[in-house]
Protein backbone atom coordinates (compact mmCIF):
# COMPACT_ATOMS: atom_id res chain seq x y z
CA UNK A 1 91.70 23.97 -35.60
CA UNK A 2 91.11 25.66 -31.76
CA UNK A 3 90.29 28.70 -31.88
CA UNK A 4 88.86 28.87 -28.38
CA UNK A 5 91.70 27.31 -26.95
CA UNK A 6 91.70 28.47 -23.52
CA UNK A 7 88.55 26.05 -22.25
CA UNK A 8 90.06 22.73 -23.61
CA UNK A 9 92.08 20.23 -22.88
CA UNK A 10 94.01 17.75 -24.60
CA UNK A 11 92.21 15.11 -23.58
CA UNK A 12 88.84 16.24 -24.38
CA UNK A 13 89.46 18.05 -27.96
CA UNK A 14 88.20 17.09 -30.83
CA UNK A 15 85.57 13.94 -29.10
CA UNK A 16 82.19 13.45 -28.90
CA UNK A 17 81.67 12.94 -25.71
CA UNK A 18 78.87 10.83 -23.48
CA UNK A 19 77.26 11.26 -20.64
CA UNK A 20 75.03 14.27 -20.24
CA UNK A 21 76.30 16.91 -21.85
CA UNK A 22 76.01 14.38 -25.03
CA UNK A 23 72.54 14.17 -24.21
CA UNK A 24 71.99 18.12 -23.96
CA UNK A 25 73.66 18.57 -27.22
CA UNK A 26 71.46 16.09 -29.18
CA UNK A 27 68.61 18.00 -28.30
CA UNK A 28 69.93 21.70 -28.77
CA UNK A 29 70.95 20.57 -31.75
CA UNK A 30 67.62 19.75 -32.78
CA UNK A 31 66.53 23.77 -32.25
CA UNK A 32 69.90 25.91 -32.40
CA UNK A 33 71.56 24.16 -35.19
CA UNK A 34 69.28 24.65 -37.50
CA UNK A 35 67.27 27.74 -36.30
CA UNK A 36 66.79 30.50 -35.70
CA UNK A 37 66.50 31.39 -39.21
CA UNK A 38 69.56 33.66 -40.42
CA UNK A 39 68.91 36.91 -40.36
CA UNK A 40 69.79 40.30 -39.21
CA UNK A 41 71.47 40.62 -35.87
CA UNK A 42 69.03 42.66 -34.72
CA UNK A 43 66.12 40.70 -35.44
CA UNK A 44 66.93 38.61 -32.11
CA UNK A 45 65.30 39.59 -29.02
CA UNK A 46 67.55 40.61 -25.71
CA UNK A 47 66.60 38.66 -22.74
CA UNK A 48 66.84 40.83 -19.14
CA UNK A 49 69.39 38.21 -18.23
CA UNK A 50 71.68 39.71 -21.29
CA UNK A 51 71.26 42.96 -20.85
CA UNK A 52 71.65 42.30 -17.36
CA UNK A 53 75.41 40.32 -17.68
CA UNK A 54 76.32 42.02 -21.33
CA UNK A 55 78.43 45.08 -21.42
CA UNK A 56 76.51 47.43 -23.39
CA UNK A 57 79.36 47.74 -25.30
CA UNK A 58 79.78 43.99 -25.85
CA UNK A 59 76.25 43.57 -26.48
CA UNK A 60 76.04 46.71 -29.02
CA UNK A 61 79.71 44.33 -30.64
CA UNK A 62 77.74 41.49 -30.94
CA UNK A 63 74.65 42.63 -32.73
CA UNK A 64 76.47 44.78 -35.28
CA UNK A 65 78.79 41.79 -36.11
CA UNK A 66 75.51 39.29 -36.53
CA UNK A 67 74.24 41.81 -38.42
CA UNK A 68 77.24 42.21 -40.82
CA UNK A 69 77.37 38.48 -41.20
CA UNK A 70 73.80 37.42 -40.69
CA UNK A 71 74.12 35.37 -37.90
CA UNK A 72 72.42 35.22 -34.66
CA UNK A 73 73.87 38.07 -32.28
CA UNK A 74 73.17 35.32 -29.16
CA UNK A 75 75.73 32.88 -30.49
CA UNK A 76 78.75 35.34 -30.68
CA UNK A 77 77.40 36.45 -27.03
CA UNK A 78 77.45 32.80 -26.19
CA UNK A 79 81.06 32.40 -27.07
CA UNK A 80 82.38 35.54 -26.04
CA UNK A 81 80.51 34.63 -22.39
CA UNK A 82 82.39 30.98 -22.49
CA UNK A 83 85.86 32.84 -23.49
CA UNK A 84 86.11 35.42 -21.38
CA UNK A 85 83.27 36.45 -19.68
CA UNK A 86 82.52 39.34 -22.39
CA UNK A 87 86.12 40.71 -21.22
CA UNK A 88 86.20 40.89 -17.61
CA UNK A 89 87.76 37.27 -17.30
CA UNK A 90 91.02 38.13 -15.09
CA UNK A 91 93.20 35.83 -16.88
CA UNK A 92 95.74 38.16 -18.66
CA UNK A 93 95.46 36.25 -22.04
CA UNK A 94 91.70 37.92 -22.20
CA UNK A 95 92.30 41.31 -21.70
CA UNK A 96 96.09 42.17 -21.82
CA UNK A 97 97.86 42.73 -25.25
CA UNK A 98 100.26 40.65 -26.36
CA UNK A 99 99.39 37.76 -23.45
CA UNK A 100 98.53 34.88 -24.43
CA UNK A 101 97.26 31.27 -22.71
CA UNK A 102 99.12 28.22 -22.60
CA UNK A 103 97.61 27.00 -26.40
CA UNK A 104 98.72 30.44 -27.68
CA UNK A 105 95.09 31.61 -27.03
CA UNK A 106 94.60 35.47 -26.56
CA UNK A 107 91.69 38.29 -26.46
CA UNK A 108 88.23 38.89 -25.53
CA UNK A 109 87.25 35.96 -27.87
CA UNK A 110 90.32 33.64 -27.37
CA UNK A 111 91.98 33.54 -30.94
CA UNK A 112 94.86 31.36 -32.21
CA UNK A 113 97.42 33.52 -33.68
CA UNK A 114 97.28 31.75 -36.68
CA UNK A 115 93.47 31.00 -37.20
CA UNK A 116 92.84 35.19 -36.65
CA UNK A 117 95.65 35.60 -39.03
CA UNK A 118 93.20 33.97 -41.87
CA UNK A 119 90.25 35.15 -40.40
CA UNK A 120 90.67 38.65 -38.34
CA UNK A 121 88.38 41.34 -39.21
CA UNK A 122 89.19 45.40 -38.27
CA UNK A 123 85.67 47.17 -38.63
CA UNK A 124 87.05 50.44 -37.27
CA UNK A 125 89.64 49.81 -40.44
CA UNK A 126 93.51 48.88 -39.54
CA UNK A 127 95.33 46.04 -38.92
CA UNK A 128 93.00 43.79 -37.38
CA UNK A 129 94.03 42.99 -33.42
CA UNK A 130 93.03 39.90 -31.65
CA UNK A 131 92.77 41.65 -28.00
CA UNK A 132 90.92 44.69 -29.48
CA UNK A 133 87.13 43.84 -28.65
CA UNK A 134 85.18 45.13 -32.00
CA UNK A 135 88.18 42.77 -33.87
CA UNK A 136 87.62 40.23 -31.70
CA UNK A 137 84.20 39.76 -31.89
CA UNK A 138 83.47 40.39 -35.62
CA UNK A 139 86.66 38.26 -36.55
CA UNK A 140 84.51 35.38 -34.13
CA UNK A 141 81.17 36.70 -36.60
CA UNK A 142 83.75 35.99 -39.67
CA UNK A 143 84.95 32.56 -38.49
CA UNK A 144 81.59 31.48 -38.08
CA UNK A 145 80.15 32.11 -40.87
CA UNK A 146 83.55 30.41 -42.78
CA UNK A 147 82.29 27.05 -40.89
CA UNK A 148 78.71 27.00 -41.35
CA UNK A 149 76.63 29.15 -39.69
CA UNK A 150 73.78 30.00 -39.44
CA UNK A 151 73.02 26.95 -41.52
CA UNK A 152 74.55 24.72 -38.89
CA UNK A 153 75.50 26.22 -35.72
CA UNK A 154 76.43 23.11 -34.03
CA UNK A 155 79.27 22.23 -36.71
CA UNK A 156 80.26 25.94 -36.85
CA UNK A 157 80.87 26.49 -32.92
CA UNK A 158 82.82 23.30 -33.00
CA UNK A 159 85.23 24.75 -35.04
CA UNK A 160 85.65 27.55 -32.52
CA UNK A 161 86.20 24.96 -29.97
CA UNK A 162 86.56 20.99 -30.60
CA UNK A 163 84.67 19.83 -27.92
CA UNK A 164 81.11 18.69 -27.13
CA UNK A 165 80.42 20.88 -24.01
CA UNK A 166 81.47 23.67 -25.52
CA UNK A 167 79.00 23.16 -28.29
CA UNK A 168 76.19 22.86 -25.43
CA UNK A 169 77.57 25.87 -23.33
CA UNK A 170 77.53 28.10 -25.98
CA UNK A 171 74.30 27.25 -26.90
CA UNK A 172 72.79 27.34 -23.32
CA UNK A 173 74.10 31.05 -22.80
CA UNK A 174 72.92 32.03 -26.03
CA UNK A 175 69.82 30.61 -25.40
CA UNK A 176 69.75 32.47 -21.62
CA UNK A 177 70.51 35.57 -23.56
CA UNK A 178 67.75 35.75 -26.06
CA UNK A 179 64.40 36.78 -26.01
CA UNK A 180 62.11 34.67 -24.51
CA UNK A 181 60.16 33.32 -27.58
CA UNK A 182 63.25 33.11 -29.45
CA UNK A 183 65.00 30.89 -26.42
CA UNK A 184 62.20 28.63 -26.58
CA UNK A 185 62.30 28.07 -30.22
CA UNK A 186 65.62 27.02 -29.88
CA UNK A 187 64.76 23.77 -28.19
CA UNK A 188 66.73 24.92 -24.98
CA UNK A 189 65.25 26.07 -21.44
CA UNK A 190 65.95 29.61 -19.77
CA UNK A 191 66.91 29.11 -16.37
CA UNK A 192 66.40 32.44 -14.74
CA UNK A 193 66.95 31.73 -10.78
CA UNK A 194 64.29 29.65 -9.69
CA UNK A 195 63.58 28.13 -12.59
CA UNK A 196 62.96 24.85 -13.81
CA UNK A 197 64.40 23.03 -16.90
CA UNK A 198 63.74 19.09 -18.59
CA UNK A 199 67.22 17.90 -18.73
CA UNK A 200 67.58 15.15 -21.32
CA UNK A 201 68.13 11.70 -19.81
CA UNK A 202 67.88 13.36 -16.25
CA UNK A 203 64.62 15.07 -15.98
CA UNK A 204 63.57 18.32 -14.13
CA UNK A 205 66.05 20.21 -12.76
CA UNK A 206 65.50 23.40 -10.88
CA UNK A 207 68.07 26.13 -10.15
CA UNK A 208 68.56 28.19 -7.70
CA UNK A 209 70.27 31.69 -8.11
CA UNK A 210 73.67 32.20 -7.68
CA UNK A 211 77.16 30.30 -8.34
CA UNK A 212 77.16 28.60 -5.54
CA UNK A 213 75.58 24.70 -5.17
CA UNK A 214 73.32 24.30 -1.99
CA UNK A 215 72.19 21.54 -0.05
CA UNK A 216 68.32 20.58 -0.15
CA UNK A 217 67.04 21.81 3.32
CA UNK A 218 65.82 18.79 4.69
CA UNK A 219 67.38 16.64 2.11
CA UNK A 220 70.88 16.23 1.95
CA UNK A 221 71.32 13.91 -0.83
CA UNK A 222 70.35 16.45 -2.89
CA UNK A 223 72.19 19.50 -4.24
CA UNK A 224 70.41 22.22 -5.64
CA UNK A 225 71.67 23.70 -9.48
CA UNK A 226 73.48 27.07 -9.38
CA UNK A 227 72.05 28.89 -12.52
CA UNK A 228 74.86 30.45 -12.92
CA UNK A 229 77.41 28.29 -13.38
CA UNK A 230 78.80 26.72 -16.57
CA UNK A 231 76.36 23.67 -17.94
CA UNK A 232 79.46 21.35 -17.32
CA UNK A 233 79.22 22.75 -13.79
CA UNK A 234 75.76 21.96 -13.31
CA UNK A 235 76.10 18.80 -15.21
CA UNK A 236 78.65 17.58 -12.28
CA UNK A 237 76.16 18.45 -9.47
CA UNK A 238 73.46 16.67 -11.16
CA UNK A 239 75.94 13.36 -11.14
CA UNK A 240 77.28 13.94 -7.44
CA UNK A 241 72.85 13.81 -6.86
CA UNK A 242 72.97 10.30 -8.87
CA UNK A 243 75.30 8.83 -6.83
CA UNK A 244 73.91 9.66 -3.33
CA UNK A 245 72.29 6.19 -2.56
CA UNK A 246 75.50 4.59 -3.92
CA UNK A 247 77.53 2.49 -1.12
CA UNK A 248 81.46 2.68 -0.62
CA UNK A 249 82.88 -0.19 -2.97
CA UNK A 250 84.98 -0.66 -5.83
CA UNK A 251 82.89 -2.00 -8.40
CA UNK A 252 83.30 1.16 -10.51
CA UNK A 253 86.33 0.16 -11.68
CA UNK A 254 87.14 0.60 -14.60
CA UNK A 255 83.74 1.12 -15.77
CA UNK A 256 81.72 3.88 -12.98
CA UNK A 257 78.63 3.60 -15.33
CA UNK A 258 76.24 1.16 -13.46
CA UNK A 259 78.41 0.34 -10.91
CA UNK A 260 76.34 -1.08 -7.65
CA UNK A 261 79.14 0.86 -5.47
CA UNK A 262 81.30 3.52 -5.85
CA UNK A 263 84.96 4.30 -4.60
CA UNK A 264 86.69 8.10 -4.13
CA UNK A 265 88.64 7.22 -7.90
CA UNK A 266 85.33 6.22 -9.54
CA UNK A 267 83.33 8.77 -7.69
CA UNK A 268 85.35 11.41 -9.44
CA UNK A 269 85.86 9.09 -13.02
CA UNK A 270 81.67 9.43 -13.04
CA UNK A 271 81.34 13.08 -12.36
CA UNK A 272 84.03 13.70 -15.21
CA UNK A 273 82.29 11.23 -17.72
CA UNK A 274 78.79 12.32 -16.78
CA UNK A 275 79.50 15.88 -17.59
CA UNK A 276 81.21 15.43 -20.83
CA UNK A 277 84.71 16.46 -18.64
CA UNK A 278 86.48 13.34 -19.28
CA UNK A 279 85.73 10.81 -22.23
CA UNK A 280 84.29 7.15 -20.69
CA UNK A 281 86.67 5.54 -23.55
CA UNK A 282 89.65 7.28 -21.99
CA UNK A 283 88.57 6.34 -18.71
CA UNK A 284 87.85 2.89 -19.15
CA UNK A 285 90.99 2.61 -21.01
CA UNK A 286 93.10 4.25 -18.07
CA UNK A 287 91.05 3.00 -15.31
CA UNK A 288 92.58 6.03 -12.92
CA UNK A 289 92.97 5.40 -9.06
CA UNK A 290 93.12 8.43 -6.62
CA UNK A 291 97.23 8.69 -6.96
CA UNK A 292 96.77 9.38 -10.65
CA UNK A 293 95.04 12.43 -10.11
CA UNK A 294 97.71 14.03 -8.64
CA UNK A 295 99.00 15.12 -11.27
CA UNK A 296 95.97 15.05 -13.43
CA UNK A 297 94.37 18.70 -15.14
CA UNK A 298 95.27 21.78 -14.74
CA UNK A 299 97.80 23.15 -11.09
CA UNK A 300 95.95 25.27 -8.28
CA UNK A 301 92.49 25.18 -7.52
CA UNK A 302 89.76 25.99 -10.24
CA UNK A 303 86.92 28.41 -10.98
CA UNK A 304 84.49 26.41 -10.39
CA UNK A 305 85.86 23.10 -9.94
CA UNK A 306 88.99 21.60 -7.79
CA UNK A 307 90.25 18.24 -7.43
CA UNK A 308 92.04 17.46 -4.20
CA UNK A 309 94.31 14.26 -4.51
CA UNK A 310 96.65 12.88 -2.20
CA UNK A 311 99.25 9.37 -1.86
CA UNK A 312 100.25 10.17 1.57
CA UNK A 313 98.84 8.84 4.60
CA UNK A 314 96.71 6.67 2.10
CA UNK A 315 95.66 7.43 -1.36
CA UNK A 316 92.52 9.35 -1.58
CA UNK A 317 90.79 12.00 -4.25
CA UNK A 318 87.70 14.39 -3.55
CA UNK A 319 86.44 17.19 -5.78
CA UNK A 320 84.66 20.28 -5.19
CA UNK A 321 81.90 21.64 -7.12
CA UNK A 322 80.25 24.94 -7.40
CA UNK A 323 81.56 25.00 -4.10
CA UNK A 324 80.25 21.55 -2.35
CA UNK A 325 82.15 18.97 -1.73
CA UNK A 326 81.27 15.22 -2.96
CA UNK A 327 83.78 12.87 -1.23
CA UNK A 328 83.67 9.30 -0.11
CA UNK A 329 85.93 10.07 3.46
CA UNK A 330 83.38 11.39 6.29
CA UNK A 331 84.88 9.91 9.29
CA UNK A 332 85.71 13.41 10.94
CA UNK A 333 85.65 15.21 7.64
CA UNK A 334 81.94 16.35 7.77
CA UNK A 335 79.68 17.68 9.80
CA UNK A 336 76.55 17.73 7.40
CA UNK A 337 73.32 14.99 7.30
CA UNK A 338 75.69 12.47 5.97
CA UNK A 339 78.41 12.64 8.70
CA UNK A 340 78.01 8.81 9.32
CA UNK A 341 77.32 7.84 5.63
CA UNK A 342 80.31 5.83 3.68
CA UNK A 343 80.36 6.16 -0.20
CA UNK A 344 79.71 9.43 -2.23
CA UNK A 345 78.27 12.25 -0.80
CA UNK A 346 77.82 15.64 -0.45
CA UNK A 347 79.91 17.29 2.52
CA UNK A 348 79.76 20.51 4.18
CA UNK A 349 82.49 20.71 6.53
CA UNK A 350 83.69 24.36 6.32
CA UNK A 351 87.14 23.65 5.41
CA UNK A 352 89.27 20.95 3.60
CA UNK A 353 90.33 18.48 5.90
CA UNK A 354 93.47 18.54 6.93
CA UNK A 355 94.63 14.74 7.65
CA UNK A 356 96.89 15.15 4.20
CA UNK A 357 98.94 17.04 2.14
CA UNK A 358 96.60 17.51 -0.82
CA UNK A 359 97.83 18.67 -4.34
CA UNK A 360 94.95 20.79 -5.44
CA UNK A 361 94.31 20.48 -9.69
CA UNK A 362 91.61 21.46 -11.42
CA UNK A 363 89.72 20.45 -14.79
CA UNK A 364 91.20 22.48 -17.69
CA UNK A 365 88.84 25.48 -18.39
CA UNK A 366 86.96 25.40 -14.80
């Protein structure tokens, strides 16, 4: 059952997925899903980050629900961040009653109808109301603790939301939003601006503040981290850095893992797989070329992420990321240190280039 339906897609729900966000989660999992010990709300620490980014209303929500259900006040802050960006998320479905998101998702915390229906909790008393915040959140605290928590966090939070990533977001905001000690115990870094973190299977990664990715000055094969942008978001830019040595080719169909060269289609197929975005089985199995991803995700450009895909003068895709663009095209589409490199790269031409008629999709959720 989704309850968080508003950040997945189809195609993603209810995996486990590979790549890197795969990797993060094994190794939250081995802090977070186990500790920190249940207890009080209160008993957590509040990071500056949190009390920077929380609402003090939120963040007052989220400790009294932990408390009520023993749980860690970070998690619910986690999800509610994920959801709906503790209720200042513009989409109506997180704010507006009675609006709901394409899976029938609505409120602050992104309930199904029918799961807050079994689940809903009114503290003030009264029929309990999805897009009220205090039901919201303590009807989250409620689910929860009906799917395991605090004795397994992982398995409880994928309940919320059937996928992977959304395990290992949650966990990374909740772990931002602690108090220091307490984020370290849970096995996963802080990455206040600046920072640096050991990414499983990658290893150090250092952010830089912000939500926007930079080049490297001096080195543009690299693109620096945004710290605050979603872990799937970060995950991408640390696969568009993988792939910088990579030559044009297309020996990344239908498998991009490995490949010895990369085309636009596979260039985008690893960024997706990488981050946990797009299952490698489902890839593999589709093996999808730049027309396919015309109509692929989510219409209109994204958050954090568009896809630009065209079939006309030529078939070509490019994404953007935290506001870069990785792209395999640079004749006369970039003006950055890899102007006169083929395969992917980063790009920094100031504007999408305008040799097609692009239709502009985005991942579901970003």
């Amino acid at each position: 059952m989704i309850v968080g339906a508003k950040l997945v897609a189809p195609a993603i729900a209810a995996l486990a997925l590979a790549g890197l966000v795969g990797l993060m989660v094994v190794a939250a999992v081995a802090g977070a899903g186990a500790a920190p010990s249940a207890q009080a709300g209160g008993g957590f620490g509040v990071s500056a980050r949190a009390r920077a980014d929380i609402p003090p209303a939120y963040l007052a929500l989220y400790q009294r629900a932990a408390a009520r259900y023993r749980l860690d006040w970070a998690i619910l802050a986690g999800i509610g961040k994920v959801e709906c960006d503790h209720g200042r998320d513009p989409d109506p479905s997180c704010t507006k009653e009675g609006a709901v998101n394409s899976a029938g998702a609505g409120g602050p915390m992104q309930f199904l109808a029918s799961t807050f229906s079994q689940y809903g909790v009114a503290p003030a008393g009264g029929m309990p109301d999805r897009w009220r915040a205090a039901d919201a959140i303590f009807s989250a605290a409620s689910y929860l603790r009906a799917s395991g928590a605090p004795d397994d966090y992982s398995k409880a939070i994928f309940a919320y939301n059937h996928a992977t990533w959304y395990v290992a977001e949650v966990k990374h905001w909740a772990s931002v939003y602690r108090g220091a000690a307490l984020a370290a115990a849970s096995g996963v870094g802080e990455e206040e601006a600046g920072g640096t973190e050991l990414w499983p299977g990658v290893g150090p990664v250092r952010y830089i503040a912000g939500s926007q990715a930079r080049l490297t000055p001096g080195d543009g094969h690299v693109a620096q981290v945004p710290a605050q942008a979603p872990r799937v978001v970060q995950a991408m830019v640390i696969a568009g850095n993988e792939m910088q040595g990579v030559p044009y080719g297309p020996t990344g169909h239908p498998d991009p893992r490995g490949a010895d060269s990369e085309d636009c289609s596979s260039t985008l197929n690893y960024v997706l797989y990488r981050s946990g975005a797009r299952p490698i089985d489902e890839i593999v199995r589709e093996n999808p070329l730049a027309q396919d991803y015309v109509d692929w995700g989510e219409p209109g450009p994204g958050r954090w992420v568009t896809i630009y895909a065209t079939t006309a003068p030529s078939d070509h895709v490019f994404v953007v990321i935290a506001g870069l663009r990785l792209d395999t095209s640079h004749n006369g589409t970039d003006v950055g240190p890899n102007r006169d490199q083929d395969g992917p790269r980063w790009r920094i031409l100031d504007h999408i280039p305008t040799w097609a008629h692009w239709s502009v999709r985005h991942p579901p959720g970003l």
